[in-house]
Every structure is written in structure tokens, then in C-alpha cells.
C-alpha atoms as a PDB file:
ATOM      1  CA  UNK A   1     -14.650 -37.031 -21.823  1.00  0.00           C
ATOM      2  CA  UNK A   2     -13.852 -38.354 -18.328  1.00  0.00           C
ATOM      3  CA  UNK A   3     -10.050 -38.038 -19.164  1.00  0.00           C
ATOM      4  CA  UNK A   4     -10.091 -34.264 -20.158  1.00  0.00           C
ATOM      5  CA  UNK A   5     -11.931 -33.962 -17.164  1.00  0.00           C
ATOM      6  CA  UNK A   6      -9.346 -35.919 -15.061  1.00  0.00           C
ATOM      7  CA  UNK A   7      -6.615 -33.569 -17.320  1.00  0.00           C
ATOM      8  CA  UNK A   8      -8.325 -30.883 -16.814  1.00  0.00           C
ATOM      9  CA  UNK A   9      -8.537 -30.831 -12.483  1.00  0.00           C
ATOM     10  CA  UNK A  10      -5.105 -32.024 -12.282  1.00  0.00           C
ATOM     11  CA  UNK A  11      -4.190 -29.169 -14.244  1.00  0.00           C
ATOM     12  CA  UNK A  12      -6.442 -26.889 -12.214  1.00  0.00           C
ATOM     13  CA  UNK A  13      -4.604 -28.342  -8.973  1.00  0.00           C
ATOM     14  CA  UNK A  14      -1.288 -27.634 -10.166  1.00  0.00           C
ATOM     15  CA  UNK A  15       1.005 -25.589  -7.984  1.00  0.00           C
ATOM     16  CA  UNK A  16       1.706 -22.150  -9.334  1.00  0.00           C
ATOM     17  CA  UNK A  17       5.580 -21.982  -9.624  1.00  0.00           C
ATOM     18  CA  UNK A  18       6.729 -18.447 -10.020  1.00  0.00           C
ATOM     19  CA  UNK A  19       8.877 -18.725 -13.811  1.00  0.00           C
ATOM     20  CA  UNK A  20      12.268 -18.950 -14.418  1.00  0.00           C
ATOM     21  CA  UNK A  21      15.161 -17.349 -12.491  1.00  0.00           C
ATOM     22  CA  UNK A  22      16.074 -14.359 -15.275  1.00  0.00           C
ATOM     23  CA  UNK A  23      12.003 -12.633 -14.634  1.00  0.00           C
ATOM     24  CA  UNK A  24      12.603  -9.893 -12.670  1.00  0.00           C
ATOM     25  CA  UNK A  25      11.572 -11.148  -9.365  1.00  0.00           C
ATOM     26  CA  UNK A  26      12.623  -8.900  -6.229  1.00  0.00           C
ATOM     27  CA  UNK A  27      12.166  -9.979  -3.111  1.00  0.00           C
ATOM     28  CA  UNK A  28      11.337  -7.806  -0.278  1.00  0.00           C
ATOM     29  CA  UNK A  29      10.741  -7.875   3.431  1.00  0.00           C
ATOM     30  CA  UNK A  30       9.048  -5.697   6.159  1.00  0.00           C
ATOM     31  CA  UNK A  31      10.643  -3.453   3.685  1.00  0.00           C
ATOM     32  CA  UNK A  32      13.894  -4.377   3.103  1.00  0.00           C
ATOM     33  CA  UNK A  33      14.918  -5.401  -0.265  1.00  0.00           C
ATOM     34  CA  UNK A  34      17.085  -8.761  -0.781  1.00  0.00           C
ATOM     35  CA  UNK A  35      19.789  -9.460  -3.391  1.00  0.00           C
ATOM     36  CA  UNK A  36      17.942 -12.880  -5.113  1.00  0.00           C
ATOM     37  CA  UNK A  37      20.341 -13.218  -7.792  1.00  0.00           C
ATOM     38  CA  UNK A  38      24.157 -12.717  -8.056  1.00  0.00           C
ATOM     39  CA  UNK A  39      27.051 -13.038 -10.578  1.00  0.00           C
ATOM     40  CA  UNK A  40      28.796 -15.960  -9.331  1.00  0.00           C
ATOM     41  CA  UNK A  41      32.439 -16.045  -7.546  1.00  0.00           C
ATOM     42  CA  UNK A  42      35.303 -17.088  -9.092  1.00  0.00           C
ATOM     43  CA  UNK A  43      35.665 -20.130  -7.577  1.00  0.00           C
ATOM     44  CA  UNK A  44      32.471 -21.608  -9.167  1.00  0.00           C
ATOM     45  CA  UNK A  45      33.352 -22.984 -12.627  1.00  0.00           C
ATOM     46  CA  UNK A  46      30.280 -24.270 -14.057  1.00  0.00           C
ATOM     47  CA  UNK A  47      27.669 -21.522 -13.527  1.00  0.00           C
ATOM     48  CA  UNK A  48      27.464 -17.536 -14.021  1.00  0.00           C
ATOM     49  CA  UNK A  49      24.861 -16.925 -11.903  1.00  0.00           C
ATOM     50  CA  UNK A  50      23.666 -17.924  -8.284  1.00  0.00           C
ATOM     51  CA  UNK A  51      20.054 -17.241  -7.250  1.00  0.00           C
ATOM     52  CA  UNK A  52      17.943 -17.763  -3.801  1.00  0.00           C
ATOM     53  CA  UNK A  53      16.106 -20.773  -3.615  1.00  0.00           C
ATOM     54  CA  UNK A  54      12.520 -18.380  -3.268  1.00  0.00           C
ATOM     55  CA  UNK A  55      12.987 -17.762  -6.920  1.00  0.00           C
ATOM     56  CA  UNK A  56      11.915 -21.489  -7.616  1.00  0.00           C
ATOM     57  CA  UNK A  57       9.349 -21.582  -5.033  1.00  0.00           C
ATOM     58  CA  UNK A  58       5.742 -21.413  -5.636  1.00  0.00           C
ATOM     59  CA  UNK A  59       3.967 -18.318  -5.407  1.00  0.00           C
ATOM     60  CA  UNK A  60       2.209 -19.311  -2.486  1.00  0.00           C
ATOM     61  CA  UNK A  61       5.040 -20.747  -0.928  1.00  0.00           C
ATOM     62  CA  UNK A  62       7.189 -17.210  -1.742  1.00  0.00           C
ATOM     63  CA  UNK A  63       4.154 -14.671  -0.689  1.00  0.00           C
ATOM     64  CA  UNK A  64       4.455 -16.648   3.194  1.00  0.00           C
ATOM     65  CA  UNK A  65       7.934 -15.374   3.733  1.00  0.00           C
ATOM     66  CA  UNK A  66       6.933 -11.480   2.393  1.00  0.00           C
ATOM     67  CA  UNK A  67       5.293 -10.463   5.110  1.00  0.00           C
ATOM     68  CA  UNK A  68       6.685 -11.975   9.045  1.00  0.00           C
ATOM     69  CA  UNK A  69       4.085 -12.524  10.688  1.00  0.00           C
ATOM     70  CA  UNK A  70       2.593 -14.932   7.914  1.00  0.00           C
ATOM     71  CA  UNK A  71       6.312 -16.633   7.996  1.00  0.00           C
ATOM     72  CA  UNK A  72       5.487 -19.802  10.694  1.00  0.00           C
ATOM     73  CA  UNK A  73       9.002 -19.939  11.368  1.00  0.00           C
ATOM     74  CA  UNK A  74       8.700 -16.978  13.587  1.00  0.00           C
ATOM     75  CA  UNK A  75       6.471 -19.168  15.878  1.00  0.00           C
ATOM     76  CA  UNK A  76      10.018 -20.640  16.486  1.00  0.00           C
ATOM     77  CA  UNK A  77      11.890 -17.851  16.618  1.00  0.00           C
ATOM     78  CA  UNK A  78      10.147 -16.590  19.075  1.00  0.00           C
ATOM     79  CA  UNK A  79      10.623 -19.842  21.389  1.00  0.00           C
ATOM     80  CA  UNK A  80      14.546 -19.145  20.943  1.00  0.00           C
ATOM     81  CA  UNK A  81      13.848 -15.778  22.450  1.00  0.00           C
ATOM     82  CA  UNK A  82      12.401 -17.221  25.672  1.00  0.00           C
ATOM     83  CA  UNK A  83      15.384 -19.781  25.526  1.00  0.00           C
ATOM     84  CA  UNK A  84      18.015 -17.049  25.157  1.00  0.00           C
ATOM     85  CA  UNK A  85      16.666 -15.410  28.175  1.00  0.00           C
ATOM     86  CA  UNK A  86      16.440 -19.045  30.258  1.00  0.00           C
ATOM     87  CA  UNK A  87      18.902 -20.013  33.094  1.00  0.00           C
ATOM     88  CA  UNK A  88      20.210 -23.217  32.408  1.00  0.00           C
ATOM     89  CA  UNK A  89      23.167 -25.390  33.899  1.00  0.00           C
ATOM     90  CA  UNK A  90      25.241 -25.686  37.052  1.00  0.00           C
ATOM     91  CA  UNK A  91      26.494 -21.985  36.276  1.00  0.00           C
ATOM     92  CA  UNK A  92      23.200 -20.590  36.889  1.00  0.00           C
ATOM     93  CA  UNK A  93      23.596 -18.382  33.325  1.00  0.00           C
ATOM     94  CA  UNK A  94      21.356 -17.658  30.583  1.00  0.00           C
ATOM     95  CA  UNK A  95      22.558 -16.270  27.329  1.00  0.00           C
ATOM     96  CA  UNK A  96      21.388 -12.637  27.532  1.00  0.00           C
ATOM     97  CA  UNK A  97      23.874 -13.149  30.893  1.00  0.00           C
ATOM     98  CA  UNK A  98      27.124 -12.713  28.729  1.00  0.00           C
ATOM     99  CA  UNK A  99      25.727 -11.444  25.216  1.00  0.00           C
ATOM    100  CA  UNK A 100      23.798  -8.253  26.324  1.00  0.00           C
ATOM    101  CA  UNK A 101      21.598  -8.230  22.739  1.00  0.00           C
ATOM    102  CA  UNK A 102      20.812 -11.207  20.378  1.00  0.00           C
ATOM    103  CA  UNK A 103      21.405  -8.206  17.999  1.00  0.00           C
ATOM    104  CA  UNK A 104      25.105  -7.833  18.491  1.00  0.00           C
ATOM    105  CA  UNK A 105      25.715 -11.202  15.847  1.00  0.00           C
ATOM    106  CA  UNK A 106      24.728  -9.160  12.852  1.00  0.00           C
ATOM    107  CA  UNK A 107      27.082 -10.805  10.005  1.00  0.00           C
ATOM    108  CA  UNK A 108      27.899 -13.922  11.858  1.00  0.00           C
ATOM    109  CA  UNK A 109      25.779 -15.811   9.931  1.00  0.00           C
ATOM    110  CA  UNK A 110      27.434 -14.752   6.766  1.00  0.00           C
ATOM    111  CA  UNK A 111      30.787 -15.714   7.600  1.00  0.00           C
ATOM    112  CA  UNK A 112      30.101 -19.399   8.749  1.00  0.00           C
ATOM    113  CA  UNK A 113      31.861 -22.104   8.817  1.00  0.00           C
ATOM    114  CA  UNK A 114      35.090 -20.795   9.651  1.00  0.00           C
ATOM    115  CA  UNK A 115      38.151 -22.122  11.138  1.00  0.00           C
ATOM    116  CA  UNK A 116      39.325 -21.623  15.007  1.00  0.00           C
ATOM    117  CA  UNK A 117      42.058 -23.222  16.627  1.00  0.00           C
ATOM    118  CA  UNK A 118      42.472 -25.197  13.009  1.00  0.00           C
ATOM    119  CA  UNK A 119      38.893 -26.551  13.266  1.00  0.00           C
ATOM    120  CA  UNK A 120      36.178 -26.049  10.894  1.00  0.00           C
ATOM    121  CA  UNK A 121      33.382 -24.890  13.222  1.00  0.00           C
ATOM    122  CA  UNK A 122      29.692 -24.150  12.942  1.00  0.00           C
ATOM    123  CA  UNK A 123      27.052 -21.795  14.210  1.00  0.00           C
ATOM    124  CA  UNK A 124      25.810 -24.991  16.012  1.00  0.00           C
ATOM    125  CA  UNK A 125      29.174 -25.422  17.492  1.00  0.00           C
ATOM    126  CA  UNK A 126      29.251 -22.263  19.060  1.00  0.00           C
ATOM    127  CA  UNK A 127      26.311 -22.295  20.305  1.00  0.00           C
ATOM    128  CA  UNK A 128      27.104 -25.717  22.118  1.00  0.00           C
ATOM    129  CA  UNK A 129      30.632 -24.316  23.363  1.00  0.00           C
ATOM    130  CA  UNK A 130      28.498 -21.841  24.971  1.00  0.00           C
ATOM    131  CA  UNK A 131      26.103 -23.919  27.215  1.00  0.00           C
ATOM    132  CA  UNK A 132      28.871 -26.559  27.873  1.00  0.00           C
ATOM    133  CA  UNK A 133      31.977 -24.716  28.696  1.00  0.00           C
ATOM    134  CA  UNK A 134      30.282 -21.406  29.938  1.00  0.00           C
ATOM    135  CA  UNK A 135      27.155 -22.462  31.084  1.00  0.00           C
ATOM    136  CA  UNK A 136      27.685 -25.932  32.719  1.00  0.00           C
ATOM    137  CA  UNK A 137      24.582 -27.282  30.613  1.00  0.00           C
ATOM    138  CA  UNK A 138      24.081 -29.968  28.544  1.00  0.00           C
ATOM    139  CA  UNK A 139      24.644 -30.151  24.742  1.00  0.00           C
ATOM    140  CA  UNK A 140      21.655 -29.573  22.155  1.00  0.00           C
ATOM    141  CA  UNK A 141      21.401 -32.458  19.585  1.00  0.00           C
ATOM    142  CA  UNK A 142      22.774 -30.735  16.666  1.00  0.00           C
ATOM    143  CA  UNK A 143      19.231 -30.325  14.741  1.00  0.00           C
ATOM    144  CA  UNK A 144      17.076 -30.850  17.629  1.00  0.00           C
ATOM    145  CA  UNK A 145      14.346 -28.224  18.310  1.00  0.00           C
ATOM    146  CA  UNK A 146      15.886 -25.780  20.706  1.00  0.00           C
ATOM    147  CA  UNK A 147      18.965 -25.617  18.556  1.00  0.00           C
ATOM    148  CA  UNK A 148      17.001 -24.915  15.249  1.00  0.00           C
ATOM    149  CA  UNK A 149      15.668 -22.383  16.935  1.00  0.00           C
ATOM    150  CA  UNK A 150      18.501 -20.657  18.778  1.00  0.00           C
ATOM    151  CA  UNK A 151      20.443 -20.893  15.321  1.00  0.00           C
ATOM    152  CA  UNK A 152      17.580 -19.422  13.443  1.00  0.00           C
ATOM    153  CA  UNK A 153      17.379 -16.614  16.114  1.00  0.00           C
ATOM    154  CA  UNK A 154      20.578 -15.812  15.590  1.00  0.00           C
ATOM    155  CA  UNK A 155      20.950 -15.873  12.081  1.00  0.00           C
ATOM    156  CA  UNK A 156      18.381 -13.455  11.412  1.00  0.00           C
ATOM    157  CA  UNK A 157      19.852 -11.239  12.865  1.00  0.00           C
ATOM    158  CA  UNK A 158      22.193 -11.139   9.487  1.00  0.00           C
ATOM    159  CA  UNK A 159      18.920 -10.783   7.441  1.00  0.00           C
ATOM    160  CA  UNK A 160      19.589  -8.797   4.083  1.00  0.00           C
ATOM    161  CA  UNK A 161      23.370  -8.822   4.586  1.00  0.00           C
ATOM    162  CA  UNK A 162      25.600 -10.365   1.970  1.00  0.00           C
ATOM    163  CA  UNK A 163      26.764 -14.307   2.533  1.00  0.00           C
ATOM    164  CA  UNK A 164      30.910 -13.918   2.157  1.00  0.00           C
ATOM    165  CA  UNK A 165      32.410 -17.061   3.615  1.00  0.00           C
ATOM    166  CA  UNK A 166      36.336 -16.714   3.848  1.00  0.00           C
ATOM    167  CA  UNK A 167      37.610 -20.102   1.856  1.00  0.00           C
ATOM    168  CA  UNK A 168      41.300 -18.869   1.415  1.00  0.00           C
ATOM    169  CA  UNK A 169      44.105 -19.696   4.096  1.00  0.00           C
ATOM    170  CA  UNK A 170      42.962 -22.005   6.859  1.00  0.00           C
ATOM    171  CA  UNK A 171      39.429 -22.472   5.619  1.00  0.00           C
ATOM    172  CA  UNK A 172      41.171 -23.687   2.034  1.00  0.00           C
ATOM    173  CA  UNK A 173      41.616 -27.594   2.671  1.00  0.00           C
ATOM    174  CA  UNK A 174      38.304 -27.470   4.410  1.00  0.00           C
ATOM    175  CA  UNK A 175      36.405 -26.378   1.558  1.00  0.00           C
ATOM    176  CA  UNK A 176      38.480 -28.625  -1.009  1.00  0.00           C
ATOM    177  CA  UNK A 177      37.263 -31.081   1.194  1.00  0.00           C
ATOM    178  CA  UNK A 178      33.594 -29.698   0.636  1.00  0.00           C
ATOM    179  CA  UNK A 179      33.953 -29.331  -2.813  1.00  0.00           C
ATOM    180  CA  UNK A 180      35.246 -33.145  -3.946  1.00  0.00           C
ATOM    181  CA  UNK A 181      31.905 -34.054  -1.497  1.00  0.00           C
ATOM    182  CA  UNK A 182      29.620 -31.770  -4.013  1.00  0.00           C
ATOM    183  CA  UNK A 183      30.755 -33.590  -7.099  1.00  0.00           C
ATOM    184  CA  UNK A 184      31.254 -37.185  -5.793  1.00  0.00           C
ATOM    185  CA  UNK A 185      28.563 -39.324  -6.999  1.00  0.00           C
ATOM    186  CA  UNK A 186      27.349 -41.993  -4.512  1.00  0.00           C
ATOM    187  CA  UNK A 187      24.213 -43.845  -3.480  1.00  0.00           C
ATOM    188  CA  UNK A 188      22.109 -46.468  -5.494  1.00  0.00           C
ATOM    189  CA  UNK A 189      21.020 -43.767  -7.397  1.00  0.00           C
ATOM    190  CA  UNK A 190      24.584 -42.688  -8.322  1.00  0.00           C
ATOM    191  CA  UNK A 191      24.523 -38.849  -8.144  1.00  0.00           C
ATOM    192  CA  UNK A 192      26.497 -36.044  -6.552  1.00  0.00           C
ATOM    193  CA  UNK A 193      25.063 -32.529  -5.101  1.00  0.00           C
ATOM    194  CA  UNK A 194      25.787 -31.120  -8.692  1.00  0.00           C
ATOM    195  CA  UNK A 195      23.703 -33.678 -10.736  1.00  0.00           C
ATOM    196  CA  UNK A 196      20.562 -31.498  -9.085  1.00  0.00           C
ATOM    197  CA  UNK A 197      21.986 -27.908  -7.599  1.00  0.00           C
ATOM    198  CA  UNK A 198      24.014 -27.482 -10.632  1.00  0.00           C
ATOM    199  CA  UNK A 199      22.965 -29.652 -13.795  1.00  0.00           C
ATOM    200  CA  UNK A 200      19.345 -29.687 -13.192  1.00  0.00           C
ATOM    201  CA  UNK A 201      18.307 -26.389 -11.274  1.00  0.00           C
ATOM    202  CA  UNK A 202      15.120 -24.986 -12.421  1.00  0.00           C
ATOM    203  CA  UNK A 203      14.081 -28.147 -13.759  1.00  0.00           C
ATOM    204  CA  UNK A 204      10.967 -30.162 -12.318  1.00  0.00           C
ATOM    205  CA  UNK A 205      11.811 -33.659 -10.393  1.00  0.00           C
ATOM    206  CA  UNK A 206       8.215 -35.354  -9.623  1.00  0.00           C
ATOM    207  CA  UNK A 207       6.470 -31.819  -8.265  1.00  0.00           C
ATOM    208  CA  UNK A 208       9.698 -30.048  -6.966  1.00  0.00           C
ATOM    209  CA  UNK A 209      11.070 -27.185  -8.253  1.00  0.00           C
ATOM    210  CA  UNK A 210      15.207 -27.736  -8.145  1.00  0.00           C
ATOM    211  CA  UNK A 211      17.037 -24.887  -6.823  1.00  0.00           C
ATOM    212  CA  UNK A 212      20.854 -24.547  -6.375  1.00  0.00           C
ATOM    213  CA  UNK A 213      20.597 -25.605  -3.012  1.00  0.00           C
ATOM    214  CA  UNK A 214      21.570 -22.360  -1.741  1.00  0.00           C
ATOM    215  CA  UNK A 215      22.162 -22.211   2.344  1.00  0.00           C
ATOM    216  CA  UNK A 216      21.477 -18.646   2.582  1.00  0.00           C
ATOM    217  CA  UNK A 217      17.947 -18.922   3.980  1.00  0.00           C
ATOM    218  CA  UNK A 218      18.949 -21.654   6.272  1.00  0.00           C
ATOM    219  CA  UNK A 219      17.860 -22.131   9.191  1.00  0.00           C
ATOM    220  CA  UNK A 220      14.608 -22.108   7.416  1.00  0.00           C
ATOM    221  CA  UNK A 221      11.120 -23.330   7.706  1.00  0.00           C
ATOM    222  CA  UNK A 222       9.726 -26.379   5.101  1.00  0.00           C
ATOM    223  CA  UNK A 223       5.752 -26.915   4.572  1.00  0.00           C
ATOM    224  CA  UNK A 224       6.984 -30.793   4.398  1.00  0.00           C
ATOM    225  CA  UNK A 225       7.312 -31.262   7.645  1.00  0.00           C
ATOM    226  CA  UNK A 226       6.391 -28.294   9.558  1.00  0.00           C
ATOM    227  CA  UNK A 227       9.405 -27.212  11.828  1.00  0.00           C
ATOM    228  CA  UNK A 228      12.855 -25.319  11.804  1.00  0.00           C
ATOM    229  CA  UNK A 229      14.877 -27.266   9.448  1.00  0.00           C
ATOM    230  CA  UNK A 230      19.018 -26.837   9.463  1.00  0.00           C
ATOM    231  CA  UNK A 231      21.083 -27.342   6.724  1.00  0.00           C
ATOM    232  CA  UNK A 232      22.749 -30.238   8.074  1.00  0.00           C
ATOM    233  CA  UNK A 233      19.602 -31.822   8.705  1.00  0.00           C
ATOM    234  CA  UNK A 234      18.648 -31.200   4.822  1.00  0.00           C
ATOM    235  CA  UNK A 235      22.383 -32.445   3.414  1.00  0.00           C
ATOM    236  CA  UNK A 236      20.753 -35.649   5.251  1.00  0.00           C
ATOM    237  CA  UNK A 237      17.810 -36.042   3.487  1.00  0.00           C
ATOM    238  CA  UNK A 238      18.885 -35.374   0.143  1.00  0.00           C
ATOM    239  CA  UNK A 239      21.483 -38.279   0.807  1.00  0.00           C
ATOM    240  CA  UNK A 240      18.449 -40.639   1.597  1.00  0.00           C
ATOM    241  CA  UNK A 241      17.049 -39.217  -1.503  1.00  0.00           C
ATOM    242  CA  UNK A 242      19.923 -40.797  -3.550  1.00  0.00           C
ATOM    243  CA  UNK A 243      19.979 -43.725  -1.269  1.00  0.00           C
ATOM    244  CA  UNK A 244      22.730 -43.142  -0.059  1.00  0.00           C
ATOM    245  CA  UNK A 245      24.506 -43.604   3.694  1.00  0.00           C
ATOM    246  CA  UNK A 246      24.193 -40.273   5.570  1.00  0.00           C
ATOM    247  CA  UNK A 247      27.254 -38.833   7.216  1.00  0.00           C
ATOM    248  CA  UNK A 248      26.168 -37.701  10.582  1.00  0.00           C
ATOM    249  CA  UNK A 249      24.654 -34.349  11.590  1.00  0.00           C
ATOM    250  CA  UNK A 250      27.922 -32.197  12.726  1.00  0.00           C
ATOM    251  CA  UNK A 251      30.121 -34.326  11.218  1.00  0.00           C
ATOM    252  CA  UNK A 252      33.570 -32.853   9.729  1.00  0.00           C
ATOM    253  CA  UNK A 253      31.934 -34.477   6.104  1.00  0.00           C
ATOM    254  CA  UNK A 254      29.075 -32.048   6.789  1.00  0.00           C
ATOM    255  CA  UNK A 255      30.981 -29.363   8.138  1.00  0.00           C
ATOM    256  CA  UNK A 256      32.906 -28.845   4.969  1.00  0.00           C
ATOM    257  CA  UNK A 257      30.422 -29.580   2.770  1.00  0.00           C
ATOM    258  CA  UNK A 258      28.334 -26.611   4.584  1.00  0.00           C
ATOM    259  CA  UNK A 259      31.586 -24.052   3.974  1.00  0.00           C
ATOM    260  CA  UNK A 260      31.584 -25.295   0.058  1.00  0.00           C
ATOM    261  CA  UNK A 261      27.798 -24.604  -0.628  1.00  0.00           C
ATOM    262  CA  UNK A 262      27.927 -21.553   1.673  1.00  0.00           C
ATOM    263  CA  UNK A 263      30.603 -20.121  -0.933  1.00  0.00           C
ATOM    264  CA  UNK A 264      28.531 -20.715  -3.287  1.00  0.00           C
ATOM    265  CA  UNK A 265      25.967 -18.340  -2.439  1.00  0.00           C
ATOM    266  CA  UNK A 266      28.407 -15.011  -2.118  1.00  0.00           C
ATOM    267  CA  UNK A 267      26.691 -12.277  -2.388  1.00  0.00           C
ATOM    268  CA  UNK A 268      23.178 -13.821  -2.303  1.00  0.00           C
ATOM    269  CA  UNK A 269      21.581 -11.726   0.953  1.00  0.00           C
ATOM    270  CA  UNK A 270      20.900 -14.039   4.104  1.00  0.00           C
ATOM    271  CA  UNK A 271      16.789 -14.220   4.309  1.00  0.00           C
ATOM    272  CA  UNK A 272      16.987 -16.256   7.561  1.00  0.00           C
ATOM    273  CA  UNK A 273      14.472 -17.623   8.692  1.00  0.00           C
ATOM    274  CA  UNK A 274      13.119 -18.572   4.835  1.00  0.00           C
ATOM    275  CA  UNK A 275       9.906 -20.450   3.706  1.00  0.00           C
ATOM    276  CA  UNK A 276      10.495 -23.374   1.454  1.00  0.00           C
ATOM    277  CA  UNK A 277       8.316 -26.335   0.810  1.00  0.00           C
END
């Protein structure tokens, strides 16, 4: 008796995960309706379909990112607001001083990484290129606060538009480079990106839901620990996961890597700032 009771509440205190990717969930947003699932480029060889990571979410976790002001990652969008209006460094400029609206980088989000000057960069790189070379101010650490924020400002603003990262030409050896990371298995635990984003998605590991690991809600919000999180910052932990040596936050490792799962969203809609958990 006292195990179907102890059966019984840890069934009762189960999380209630919202089904498999092919039910007919739709997504929408202050009225705006997202693309959630996808045929999947070319370039992917192993899977026909790509679908957002709030497909595998629970419901709970899903119904905090339908309505915006239940999404707690505005809390920090809204700081990057007061930051993009801030003076800051010897220049004596603020953001809003060169880029009239936030609004004008509709669809840079869904374009990035890209190559300039034969360098993969980032939306974190720009951003930094900005205070240091324009403004006269100091750097942000790449996943630090202030940038999480800024990014995720600015990355909303390509909410509901189509990811559709350029890999051909100069952005080709870059996301080679991404793609042998993806499949490479390393760590004490011996695994790649793939084992879980692309062998294993929808399956259950301990109480998590596996996803594809799809970047198109990044820079997005995580119950875990309460904050912005980037996707750098979350290629990190899942390499602790495996036990693994991190490469570091910004790193040219990362930066391809980011370009390679980017691609591998096309045509998923950006949902910046997302709710995961």
C-alpha cells in the first residue's frame, strides 16, 4: 500500500509534457502565429523535419511564453531598453545616438553568424564593435548580463521571421567547421551534439524533454537558473554535461558551431526571447 501511494504522488507530480512533435501544436503570440515545425534543408542528412524546442516543453513551461507579459524574460528586455538609451564611454554616445530605432534590425537575427572581412562574426560581436570602436566603452563579457540582454533586445525584433543563415561562399568552411564539431564525440561520456539533438530528440533523459537544440529562440529565458541565457553560454553547459572541456564563450569553436546549428533551424520562425526550462 505505501508504494502505490509513493507511485501514485510521483505520478501525480509529474510534469505535463505537451506530446510528440507531429500533434498539431501552433504556437502563437500577442497574435502572431509562428512556424514550429519545418521540412528540413538540404544540407541536413539525417532528419526530415526540424521543430522549435517549445514543442518539447511542458505545458506550463510553453503557456509562459504565449502571452508577454507572463514571459520573465521581458523583465530583461526591458533593462536592455534603458541600456540602449544609456551614455557610455569616452565618446559620450548611447546607442539610440547612431541607430535611431532598436526596430530597424528586423531580420538580423536570422541571418547570424555571418562572415565580414573573412571573419565569422556574431550578434555579440557587433554589439561589442559598437561600444569599443564607436563608443570608446568597455567590452561586455560575452554572456554577461547586459549583453544577454542587449542581444535579446535586439533579436526580438526578428520575432516570427524565418531563420535563413547564408552557409554557401565565405560562410562555407565556417560551417564545415561547425558541422565536424556537431558530430565529434568527446568528453568522458563520449558523445557528440547529434547523440541528443539528432538521435535522441523527443526522448526523456532523467526529467528533460530532448529537443533538437534549435537556436531560434535564443537569447532565451531558462526556469533553471532564472536569467537571459545565450546560446554560447548553453553550447557550454551541455559540454560539462558530457564532461567534457568547454571551448570558451566567443570562441571561433563556438562561433562555427553557432552558424551550423543556426542552419539547422531554416525556416523555423525566430521566437526571441523564448521560455525553456
Amino acid at each position: 500500500m505505501k508504494r502505490a501511494m509513493i507511485a501514485a504522488a510521483a505520478l501525480l507530480a509529474a510534469p505535463a509534457f505537451a506530446g510528440e512533435p507531429d500533434d498539431g501544436q501552433t504556437l502563437e503570440v500577442e497574435g502572431e502565429k509562428f512556424v514550429i515545425q519545418a521540412t528540413a534543408p538540404d544540407h541536413m542528412e539525417n532528419v526530415d523535419t526540424v521543430y522549435s524546442g517549445w514543442i518539447f516543453r511542458t505545458t506550463e513551461t510553453q503557456d509562459l511564453q504565449l502571452d508577454d507579459f507572463d514571459n520573465p524574460s521581458f523583465i530583461f528586455v526591458d533593462q536592455a531598453e534603458d541600456l540602449w538609451n544609456a551614455v557610455d564611454g569616452s565618446e559620450g554616445k548611447a546607442c539610440a545616438d547612431c541607430h535611431d530605432d532598436v526596430a530597424d534590425f528586423a531580420g538580423l537575427k536570422t541571418s547570424l553568424p555571418r562572415v565580414e572581412n573573412g571573419e565569422l562574426v556574431t550578434m555579440t560581436n557587433l554589439v561589442n564593435e559598437c561600444r569599443t570602436e564607436r563608443m570608446g566603452a568597455e567590452a561586455w563579457k560575452y554572456s554577461g548580463g547586459q549583453m544577454s540582454a542587449m542581444t535579446a533586445l535586439i533579436a526580438h525584433q526578428s520575432r516570427g521571421m524565418a531563420m535563413n543563415v547564408p552557409i554557401d561562399g565565405d560562410a562555407a568552411p565556417f560551417w564545415e567547421a561547425g558541422k565536424e564539431i556537431y558530430y565529434t564525440r568527446v568528453g568522458q561520456l563520449d558523445m557528440a551534439c547529434s547523440n541528443c539533438h539528432e538521435d535522441n530528440y523527443s526522448n526523456m533523459i532523467r526529467a528533460d524533454h530532448l529537443s533538437q537544440g534549435q537556436t531560434n529562440g535564443f537569447p532565451l529565458y531558462r526556469l533553471k537558473n532564472a536569467k537571459i541565457n545565450t546560446t554560447h553560454g548553453r553550447f557550454k553547459g551541455c559540454m560539462s554535461n558530457i564532461r567534457a572541456t568547454p571551448y570558451k564563450e566567443g570562441s571561433p569553436e563556438f562561433k562555427a558551431l553557432e552558424l551550423y546549428v543556426a542552419s539547422r533551424g531554416q525556416g523555423l520562425s525566430v521566437e526571441t526571447p523564448a521560455v525553456r526550462n
